[in-house]
N, C-alpha and C. Protein backbone atom coordinates (compact mmCIF):
# COMPACT_ATOMS: atom_id res chain seq x y z
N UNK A 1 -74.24 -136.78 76.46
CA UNK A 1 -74.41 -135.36 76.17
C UNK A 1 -73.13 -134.63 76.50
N UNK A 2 -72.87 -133.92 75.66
CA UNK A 2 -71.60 -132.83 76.00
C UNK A 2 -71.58 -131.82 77.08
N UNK A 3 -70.56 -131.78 77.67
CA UNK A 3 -70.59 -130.71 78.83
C UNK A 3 -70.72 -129.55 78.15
N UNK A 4 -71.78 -128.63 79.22
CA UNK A 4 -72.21 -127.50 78.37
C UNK A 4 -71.39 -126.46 78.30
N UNK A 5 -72.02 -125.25 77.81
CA UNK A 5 -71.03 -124.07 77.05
C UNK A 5 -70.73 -123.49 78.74
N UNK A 6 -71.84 -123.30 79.18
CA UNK A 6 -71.60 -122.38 80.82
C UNK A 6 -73.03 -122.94 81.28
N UNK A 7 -73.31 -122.70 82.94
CA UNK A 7 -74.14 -122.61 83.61
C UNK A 7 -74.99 -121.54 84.03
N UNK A 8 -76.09 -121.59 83.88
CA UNK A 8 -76.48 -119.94 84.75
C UNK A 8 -77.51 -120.83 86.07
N UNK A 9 -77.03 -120.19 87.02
CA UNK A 9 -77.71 -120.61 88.38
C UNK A 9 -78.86 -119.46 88.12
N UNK A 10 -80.39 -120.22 88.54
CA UNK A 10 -81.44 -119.80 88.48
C UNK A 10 -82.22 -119.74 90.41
N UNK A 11 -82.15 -118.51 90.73
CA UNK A 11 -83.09 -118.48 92.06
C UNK A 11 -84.44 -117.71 91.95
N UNK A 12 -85.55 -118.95 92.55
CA UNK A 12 -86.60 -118.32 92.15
C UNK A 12 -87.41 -118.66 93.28
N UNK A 13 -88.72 -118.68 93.14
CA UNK A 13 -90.00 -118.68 93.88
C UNK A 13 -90.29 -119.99 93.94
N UNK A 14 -90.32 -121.12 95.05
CA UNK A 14 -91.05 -122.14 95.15
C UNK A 14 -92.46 -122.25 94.97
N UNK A 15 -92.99 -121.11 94.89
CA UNK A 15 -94.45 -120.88 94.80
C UNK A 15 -94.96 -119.97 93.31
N UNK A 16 -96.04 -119.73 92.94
CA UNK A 16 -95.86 -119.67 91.45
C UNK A 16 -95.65 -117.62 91.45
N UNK A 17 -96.36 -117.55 92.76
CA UNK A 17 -96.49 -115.47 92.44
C UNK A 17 -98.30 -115.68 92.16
N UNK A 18 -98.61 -114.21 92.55
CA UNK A 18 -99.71 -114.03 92.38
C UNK A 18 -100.19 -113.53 90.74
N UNK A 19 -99.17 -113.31 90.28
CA UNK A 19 -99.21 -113.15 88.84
C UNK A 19 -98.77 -114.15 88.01
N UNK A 20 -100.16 -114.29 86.81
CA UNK A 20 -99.39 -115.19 85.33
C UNK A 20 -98.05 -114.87 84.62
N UNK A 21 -97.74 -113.55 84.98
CA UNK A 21 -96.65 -113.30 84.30
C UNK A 21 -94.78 -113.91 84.80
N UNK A 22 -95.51 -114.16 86.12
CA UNK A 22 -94.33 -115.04 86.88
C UNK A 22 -93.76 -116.47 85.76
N UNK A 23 -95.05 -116.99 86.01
CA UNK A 23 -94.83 -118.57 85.56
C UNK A 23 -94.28 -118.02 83.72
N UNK A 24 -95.13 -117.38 83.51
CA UNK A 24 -94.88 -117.03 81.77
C UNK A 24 -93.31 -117.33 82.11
N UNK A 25 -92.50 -116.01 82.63
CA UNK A 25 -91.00 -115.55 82.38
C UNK A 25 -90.41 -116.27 82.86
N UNK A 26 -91.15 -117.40 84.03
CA UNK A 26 -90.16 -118.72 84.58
C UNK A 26 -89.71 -119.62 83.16
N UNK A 27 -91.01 -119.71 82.63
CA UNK A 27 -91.27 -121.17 81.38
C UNK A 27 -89.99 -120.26 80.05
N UNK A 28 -90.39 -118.96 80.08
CA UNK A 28 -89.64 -118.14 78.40
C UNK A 28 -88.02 -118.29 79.50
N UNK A 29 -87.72 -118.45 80.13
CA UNK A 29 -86.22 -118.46 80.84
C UNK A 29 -85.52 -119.90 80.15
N UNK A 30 -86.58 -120.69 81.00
CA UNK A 30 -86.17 -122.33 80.82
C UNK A 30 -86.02 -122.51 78.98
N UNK A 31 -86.65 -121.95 78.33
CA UNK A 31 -86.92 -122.17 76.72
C UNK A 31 -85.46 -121.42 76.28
N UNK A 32 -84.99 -120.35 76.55
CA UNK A 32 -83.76 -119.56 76.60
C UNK A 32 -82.74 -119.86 76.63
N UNK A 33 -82.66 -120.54 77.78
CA UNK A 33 -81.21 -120.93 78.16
C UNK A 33 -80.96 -122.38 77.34
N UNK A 34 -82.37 -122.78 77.19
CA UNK A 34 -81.98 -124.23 76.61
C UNK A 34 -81.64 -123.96 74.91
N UNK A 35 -82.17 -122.72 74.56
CA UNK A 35 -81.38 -121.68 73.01
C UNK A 35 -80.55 -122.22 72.87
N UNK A 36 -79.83 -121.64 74.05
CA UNK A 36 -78.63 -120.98 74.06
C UNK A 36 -77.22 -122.05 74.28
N UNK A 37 -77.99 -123.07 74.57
CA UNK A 37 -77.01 -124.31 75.55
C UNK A 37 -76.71 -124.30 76.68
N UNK A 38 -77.36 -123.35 77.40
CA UNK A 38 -76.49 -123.26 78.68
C UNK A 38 -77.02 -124.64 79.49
N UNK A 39 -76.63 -124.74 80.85
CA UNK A 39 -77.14 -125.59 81.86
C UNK A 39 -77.84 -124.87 82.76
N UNK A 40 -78.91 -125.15 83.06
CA UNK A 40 -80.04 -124.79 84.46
C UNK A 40 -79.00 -125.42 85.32
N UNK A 41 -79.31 -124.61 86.20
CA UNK A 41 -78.10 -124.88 88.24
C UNK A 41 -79.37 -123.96 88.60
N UNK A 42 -80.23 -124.78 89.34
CA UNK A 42 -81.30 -124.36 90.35
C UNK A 42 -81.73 -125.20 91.58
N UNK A 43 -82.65 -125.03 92.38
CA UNK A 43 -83.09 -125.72 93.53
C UNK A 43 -83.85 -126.81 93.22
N UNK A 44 -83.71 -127.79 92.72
CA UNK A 44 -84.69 -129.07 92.24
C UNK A 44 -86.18 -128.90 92.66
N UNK A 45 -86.73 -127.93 92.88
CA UNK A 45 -87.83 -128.15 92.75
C UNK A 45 -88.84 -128.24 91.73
N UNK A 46 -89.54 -129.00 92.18
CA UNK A 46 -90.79 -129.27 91.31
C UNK A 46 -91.89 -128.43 91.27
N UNK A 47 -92.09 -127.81 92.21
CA UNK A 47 -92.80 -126.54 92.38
C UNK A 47 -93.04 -125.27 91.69
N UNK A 48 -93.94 -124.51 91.74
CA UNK A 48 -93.65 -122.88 91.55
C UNK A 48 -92.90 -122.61 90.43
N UNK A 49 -92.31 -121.60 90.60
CA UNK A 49 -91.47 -120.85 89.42
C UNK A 49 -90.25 -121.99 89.11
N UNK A 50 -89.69 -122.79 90.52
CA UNK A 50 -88.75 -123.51 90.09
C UNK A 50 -88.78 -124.75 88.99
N UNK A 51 -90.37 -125.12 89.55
CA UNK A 51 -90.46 -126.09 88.29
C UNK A 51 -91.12 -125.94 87.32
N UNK A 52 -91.65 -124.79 87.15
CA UNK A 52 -91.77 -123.81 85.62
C UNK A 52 -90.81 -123.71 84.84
N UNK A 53 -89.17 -122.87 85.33
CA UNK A 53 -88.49 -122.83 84.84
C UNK A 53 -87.54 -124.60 84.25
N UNK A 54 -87.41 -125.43 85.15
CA UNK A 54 -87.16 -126.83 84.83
C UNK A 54 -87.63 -127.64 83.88
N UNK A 55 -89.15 -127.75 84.06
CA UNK A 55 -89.79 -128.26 82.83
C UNK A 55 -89.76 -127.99 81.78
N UNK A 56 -89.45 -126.17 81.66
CA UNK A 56 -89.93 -125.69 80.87
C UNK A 56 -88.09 -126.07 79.35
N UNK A 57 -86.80 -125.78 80.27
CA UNK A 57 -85.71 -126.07 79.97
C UNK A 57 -85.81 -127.45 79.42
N UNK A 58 -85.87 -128.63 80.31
CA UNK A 58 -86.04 -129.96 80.00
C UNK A 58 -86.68 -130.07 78.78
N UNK A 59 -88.22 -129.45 78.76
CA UNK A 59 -88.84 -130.00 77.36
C UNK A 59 -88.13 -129.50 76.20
N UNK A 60 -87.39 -127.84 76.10
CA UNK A 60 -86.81 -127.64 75.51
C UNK A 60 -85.01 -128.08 74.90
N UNK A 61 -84.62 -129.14 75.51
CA UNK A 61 -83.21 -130.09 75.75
C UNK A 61 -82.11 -129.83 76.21
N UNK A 62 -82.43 -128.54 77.47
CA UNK A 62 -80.91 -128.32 78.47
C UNK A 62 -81.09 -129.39 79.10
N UNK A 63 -79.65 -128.99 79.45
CA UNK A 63 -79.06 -129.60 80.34
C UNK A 63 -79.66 -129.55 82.10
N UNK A 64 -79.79 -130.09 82.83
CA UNK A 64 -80.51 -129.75 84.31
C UNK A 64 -80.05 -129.95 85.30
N UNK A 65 -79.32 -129.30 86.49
CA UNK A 65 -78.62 -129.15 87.38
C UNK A 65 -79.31 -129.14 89.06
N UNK A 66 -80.04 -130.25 89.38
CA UNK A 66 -80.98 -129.46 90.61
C UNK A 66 -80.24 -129.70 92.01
N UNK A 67 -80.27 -128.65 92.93
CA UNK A 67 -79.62 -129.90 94.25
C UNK A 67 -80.87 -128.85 95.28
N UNK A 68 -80.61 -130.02 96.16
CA UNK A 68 -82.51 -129.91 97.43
C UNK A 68 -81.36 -130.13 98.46
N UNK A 69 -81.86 -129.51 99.48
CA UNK A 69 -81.33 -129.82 100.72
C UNK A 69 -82.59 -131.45 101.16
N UNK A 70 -81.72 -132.34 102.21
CA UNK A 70 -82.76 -133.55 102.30
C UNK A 70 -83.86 -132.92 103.30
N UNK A 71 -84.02 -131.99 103.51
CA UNK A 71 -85.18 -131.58 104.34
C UNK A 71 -86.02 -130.94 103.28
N UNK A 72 -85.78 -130.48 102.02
CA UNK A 72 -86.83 -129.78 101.30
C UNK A 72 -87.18 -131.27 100.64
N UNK A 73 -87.05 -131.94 100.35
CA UNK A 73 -86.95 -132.83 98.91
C UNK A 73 -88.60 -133.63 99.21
N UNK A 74 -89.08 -133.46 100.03
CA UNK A 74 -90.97 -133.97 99.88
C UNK A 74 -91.77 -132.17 99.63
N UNK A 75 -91.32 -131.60 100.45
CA UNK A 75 -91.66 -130.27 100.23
C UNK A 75 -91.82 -129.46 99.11
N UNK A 76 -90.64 -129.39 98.90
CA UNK A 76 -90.50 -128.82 97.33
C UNK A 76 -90.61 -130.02 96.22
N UNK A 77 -91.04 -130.90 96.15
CA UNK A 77 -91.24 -132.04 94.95
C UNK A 77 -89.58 -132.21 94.56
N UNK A 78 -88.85 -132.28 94.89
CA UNK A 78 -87.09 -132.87 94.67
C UNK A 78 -87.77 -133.93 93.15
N UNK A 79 -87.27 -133.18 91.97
CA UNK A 79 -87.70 -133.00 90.28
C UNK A 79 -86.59 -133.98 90.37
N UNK A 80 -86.89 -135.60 90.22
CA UNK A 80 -85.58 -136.44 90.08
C UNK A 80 -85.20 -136.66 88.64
N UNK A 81 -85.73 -136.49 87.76
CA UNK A 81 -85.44 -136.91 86.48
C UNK A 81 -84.86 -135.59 85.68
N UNK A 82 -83.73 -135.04 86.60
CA UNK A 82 -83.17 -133.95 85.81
C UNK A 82 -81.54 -134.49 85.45
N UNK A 83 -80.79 -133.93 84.95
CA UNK A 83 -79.54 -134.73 84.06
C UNK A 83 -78.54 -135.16 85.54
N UNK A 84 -78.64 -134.19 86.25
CA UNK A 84 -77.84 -134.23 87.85
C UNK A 84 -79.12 -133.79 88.97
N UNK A 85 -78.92 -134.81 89.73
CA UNK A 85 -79.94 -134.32 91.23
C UNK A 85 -79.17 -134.31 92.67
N UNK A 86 -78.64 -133.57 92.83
CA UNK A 86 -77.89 -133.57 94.58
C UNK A 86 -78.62 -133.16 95.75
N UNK A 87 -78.21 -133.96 96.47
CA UNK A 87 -79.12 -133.99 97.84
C UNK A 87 -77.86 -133.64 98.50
N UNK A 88 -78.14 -132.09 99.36
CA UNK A 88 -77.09 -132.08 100.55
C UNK A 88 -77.93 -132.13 102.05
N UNK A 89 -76.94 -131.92 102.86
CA UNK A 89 -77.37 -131.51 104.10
C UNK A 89 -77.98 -130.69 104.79
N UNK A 90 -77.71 -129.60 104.19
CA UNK A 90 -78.31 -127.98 104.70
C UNK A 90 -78.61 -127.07 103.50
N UNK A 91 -79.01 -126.03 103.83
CA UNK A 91 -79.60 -124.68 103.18
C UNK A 91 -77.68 -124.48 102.50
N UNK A 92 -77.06 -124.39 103.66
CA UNK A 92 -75.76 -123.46 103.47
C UNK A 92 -75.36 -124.21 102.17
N UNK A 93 -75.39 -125.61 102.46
CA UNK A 93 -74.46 -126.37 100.91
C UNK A 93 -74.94 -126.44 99.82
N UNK A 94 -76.53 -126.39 100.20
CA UNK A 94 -77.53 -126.40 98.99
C UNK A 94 -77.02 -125.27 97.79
N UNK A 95 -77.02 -124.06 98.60
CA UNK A 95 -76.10 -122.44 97.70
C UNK A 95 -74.99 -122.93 97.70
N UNK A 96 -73.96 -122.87 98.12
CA UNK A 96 -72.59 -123.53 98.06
C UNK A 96 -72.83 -124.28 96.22
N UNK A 97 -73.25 -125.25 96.50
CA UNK A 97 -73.59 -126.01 95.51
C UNK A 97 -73.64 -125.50 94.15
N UNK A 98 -75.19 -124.52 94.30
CA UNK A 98 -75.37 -124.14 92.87
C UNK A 98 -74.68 -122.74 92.74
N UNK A 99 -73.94 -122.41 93.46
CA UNK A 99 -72.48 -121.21 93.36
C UNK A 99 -71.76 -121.74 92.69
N UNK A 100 -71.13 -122.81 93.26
CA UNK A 100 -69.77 -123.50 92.45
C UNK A 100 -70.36 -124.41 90.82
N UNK A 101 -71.71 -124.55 91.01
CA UNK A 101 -71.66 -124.96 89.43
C UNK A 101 -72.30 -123.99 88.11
N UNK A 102 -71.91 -122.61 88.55
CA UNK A 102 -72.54 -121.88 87.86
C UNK A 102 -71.50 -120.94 87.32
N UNK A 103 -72.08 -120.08 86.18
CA UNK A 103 -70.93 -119.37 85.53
C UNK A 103 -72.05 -117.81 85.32
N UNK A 104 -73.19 -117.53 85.84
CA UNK A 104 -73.80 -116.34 86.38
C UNK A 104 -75.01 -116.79 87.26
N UNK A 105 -75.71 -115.76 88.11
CA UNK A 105 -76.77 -115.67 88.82
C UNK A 105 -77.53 -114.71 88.28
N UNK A 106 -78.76 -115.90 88.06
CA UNK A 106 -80.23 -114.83 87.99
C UNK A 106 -81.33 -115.17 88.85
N UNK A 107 -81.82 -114.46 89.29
CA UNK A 107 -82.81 -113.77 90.22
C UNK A 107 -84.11 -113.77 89.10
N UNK A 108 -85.48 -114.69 89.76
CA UNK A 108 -86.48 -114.76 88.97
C UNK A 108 -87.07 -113.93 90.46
N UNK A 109 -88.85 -113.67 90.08
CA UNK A 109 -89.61 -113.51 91.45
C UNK A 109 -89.37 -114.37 92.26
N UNK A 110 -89.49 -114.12 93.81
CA UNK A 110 -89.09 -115.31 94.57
C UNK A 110 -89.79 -114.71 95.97
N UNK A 111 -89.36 -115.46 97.06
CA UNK A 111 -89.50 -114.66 98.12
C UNK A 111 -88.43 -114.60 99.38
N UNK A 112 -88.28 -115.07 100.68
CA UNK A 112 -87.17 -114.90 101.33
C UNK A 112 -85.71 -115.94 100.73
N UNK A 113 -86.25 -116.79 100.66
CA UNK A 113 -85.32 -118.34 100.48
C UNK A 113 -84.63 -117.11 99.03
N UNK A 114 -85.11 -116.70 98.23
CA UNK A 114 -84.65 -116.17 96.81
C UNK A 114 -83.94 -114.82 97.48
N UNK A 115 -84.48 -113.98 98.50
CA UNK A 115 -83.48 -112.87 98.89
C UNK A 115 -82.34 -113.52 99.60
N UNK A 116 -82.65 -114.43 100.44
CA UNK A 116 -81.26 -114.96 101.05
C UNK A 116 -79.87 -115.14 100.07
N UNK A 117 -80.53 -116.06 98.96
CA UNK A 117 -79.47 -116.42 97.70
C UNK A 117 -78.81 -115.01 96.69
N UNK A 118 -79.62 -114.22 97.25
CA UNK A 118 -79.57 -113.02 96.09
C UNK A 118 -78.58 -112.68 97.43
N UNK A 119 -78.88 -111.95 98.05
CA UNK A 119 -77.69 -111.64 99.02
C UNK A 119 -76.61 -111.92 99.28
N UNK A 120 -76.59 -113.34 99.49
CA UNK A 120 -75.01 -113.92 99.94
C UNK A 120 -74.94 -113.84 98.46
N UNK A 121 -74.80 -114.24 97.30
CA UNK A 121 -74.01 -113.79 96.40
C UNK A 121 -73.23 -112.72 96.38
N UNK A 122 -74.29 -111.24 95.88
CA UNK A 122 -74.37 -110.18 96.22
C UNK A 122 -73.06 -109.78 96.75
N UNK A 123 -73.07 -110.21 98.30
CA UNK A 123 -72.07 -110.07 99.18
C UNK A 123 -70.73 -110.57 99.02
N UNK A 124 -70.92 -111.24 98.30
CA UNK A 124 -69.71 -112.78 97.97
C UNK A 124 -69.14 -111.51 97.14
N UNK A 125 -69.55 -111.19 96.06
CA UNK A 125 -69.20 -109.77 94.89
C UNK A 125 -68.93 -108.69 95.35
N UNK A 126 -69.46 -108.14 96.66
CA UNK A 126 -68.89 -106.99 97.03
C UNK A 126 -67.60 -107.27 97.92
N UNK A 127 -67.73 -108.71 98.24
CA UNK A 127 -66.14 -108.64 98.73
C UNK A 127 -64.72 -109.11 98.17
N UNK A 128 -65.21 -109.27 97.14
CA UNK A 128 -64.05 -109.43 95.91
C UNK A 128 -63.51 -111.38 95.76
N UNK A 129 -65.13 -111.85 95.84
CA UNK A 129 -64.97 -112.94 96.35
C UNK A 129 -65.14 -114.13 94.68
N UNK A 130 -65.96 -113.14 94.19
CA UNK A 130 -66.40 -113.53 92.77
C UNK A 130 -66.42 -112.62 91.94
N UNK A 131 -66.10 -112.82 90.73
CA UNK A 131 -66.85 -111.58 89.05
C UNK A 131 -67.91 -112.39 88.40
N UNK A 132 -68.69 -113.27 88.64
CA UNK A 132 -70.31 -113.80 88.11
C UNK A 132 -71.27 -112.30 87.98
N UNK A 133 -71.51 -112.44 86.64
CA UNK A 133 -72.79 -111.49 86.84
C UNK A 133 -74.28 -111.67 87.61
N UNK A 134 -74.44 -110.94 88.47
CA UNK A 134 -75.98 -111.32 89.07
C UNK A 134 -77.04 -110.40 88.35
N UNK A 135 -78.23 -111.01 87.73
CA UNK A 135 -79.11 -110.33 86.92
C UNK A 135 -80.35 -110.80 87.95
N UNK A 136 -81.21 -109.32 87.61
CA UNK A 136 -82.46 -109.65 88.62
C UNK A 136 -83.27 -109.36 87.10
N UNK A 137 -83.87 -110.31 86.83
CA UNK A 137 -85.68 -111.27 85.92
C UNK A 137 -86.37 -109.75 86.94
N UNK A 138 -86.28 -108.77 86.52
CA UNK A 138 -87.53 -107.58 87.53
C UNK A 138 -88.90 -107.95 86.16
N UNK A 139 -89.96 -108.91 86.34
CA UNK A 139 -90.89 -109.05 85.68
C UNK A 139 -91.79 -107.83 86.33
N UNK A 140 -92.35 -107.13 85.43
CA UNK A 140 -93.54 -106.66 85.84
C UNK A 140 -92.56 -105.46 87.13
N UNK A 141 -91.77 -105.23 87.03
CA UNK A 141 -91.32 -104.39 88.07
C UNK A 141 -91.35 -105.11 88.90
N UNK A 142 -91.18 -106.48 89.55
CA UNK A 142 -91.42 -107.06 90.75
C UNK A 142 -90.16 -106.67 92.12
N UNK A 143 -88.87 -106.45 90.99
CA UNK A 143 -87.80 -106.47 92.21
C UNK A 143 -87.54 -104.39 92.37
N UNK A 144 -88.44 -103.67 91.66
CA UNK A 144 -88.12 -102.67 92.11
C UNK A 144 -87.87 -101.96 93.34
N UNK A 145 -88.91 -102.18 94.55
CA UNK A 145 -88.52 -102.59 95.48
C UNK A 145 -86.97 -103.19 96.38
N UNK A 146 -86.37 -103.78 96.10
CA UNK A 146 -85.13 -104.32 96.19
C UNK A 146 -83.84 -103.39 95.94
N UNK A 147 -84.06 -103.14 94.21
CA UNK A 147 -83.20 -102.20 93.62
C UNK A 147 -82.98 -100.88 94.31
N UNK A 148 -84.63 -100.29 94.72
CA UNK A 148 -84.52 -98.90 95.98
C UNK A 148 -83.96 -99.22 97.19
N UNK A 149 -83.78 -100.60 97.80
CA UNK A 149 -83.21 -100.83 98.87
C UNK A 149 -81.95 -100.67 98.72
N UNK A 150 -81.43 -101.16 97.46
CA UNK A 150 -79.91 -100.99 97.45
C UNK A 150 -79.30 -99.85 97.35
N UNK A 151 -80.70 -98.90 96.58
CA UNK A 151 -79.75 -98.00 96.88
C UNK A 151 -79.73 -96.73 97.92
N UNK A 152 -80.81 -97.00 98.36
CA UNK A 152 -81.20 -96.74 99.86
C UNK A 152 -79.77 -97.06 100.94
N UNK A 153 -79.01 -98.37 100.59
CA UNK A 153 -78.28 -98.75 101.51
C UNK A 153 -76.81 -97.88 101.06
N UNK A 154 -76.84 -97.61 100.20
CA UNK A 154 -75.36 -96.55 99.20
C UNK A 154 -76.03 -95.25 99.66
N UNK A 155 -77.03 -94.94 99.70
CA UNK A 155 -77.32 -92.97 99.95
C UNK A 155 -76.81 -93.28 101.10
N UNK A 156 -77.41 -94.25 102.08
CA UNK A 156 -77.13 -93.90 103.89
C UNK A 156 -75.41 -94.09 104.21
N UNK A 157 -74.49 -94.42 103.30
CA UNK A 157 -73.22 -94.84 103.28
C UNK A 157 -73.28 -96.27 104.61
N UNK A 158 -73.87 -97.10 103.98
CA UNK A 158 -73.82 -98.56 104.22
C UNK A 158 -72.75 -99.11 103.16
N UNK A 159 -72.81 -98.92 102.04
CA UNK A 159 -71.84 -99.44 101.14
C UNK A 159 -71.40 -98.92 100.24
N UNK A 160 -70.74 -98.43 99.14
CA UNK A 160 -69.81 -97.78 98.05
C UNK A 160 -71.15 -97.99 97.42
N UNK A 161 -70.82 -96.99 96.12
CA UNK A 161 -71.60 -96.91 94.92
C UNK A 161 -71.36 -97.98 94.01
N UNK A 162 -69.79 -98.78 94.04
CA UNK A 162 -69.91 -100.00 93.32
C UNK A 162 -71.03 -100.88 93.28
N UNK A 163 -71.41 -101.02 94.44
CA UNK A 163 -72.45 -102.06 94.71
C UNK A 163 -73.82 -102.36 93.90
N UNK A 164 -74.17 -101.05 93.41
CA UNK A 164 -74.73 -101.02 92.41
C UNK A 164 -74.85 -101.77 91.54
N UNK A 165 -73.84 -101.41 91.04
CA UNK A 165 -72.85 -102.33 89.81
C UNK A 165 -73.12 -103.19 89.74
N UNK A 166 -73.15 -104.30 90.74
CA UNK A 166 -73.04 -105.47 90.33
C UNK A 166 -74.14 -106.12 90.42
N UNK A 167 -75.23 -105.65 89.74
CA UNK A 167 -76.14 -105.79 89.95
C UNK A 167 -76.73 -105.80 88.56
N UNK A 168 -77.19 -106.54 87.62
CA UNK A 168 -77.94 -105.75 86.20
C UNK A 168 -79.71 -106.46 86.59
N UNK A 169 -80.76 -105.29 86.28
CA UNK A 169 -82.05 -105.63 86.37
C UNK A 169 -82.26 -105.21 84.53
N UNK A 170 -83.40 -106.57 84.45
CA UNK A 170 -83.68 -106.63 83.25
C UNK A 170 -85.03 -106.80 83.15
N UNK A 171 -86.40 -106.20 82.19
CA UNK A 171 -87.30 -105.98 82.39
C UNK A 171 -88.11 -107.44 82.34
N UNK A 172 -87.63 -108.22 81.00
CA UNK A 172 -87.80 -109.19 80.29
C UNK A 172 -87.09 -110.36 80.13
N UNK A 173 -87.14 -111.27 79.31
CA UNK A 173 -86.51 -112.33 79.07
C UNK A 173 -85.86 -111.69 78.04
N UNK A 174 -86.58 -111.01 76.90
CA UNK A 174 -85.85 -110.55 75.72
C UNK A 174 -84.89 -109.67 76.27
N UNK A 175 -84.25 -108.97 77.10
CA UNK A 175 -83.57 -108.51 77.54
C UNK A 175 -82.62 -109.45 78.09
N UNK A 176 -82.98 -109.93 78.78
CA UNK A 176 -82.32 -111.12 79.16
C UNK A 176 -81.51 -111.45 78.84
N UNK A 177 -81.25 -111.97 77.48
CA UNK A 177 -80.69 -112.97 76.93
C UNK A 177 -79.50 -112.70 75.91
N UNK A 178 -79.88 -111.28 75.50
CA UNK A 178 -77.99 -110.31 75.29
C UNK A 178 -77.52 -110.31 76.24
N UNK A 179 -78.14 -110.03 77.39
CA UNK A 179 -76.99 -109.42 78.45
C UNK A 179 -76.78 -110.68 78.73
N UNK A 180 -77.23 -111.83 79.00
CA UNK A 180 -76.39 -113.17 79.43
C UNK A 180 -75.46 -113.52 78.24
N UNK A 181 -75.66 -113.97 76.90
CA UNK A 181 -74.81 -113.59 76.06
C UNK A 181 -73.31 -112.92 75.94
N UNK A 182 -73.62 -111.79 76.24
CA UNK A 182 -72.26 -110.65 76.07
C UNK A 182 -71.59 -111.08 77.74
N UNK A 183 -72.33 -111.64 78.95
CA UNK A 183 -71.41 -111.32 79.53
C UNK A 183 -70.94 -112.79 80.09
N UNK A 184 -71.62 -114.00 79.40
CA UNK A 184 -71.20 -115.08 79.29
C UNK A 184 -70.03 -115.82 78.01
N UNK A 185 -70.27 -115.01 77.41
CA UNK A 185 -69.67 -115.36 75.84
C UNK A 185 -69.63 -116.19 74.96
């Protein structure tokens, strides 16, 4: 198989969400990107939204990128039959990992493990560390919440109004998938 056009690193929910509409926009992601050619760069799980979105790519013929830290890999079902499977040591290399093999970050529903990743990116961007676009999947309004935090943290002058910025929330998948488009190329 040919090395793909770009990567988009996917952080999501090991668990599925209390809503159908989670798993829906996990599975219409995985069907998307595999459109489009890109490569899935996510957490190998087999689980939840992660292995919604995986399966859902795979059946459709991306490419599949998973890496597990060796302490998640019974936990989270470590999905071995994806095109690449890396096993690191820790949480820290696990991100490390799907940072360096990615060419944007998106944000599905998730819960802490998914704010941690959304953050240190985030942060990585406000310190002039990366230009990756980070897109937040806000299904159902899920990350609205989040978005008021940020900017909760810019009214209190915690951080510049850039910060904003670097940030795009998208309602849908159909949304989605211009803005990965135009800012992947």
């Amino acid at each position: 198989m040919p090395a793909p056009r770009k990567s988009v690193c996917v952080y999501c929910g090991s668990r599925s969400g209390a809503r159908t509409a989670y798993a829906d926009a996990a599975g219409e992601t995985g069907r998307m990107l595999a459109r489009n050619g890109w490569r899935l760069v996510y957490g190998a799980g087999d689980v939840g939204l992660m292995g919604e979105v995986a399966r859902a790519a795979q059946a459709a013929g991306a490419e599949t990128f998973g890496v597990i830290p060796v302490h998640l890999v019974a936990r989270e079902v470590g999905k071995r039959d994806l095109s690449a499977f890396v096993v690191t040591e820790t949480m820290h290399e696990r991100k490390k990992v799907m940072y360096m093999n990615s060419d944007a970050i998106l944000v599905l529903p998730g819960g802490g493990g998914s704010l941690d990743e959304f953050f240190e990116v985030l942060t990585w961007r406000q310190l002039g560390l990366h230009a990756k676009p980070i897109v937040l999947l806000n299904t159902e309004g899920y990350w609205d919440p989040l978005l008021a935090l940020i900017d909760r943290i810019i009214g209190e002058g915690f951080a510049e109004s850039s910060l904003r910025g670097f940030v795009h929330s998208v309602p849908d998948v159909a949304a989605l998938e211009p803005l990965l488009r135009a800012t992947l190329g």
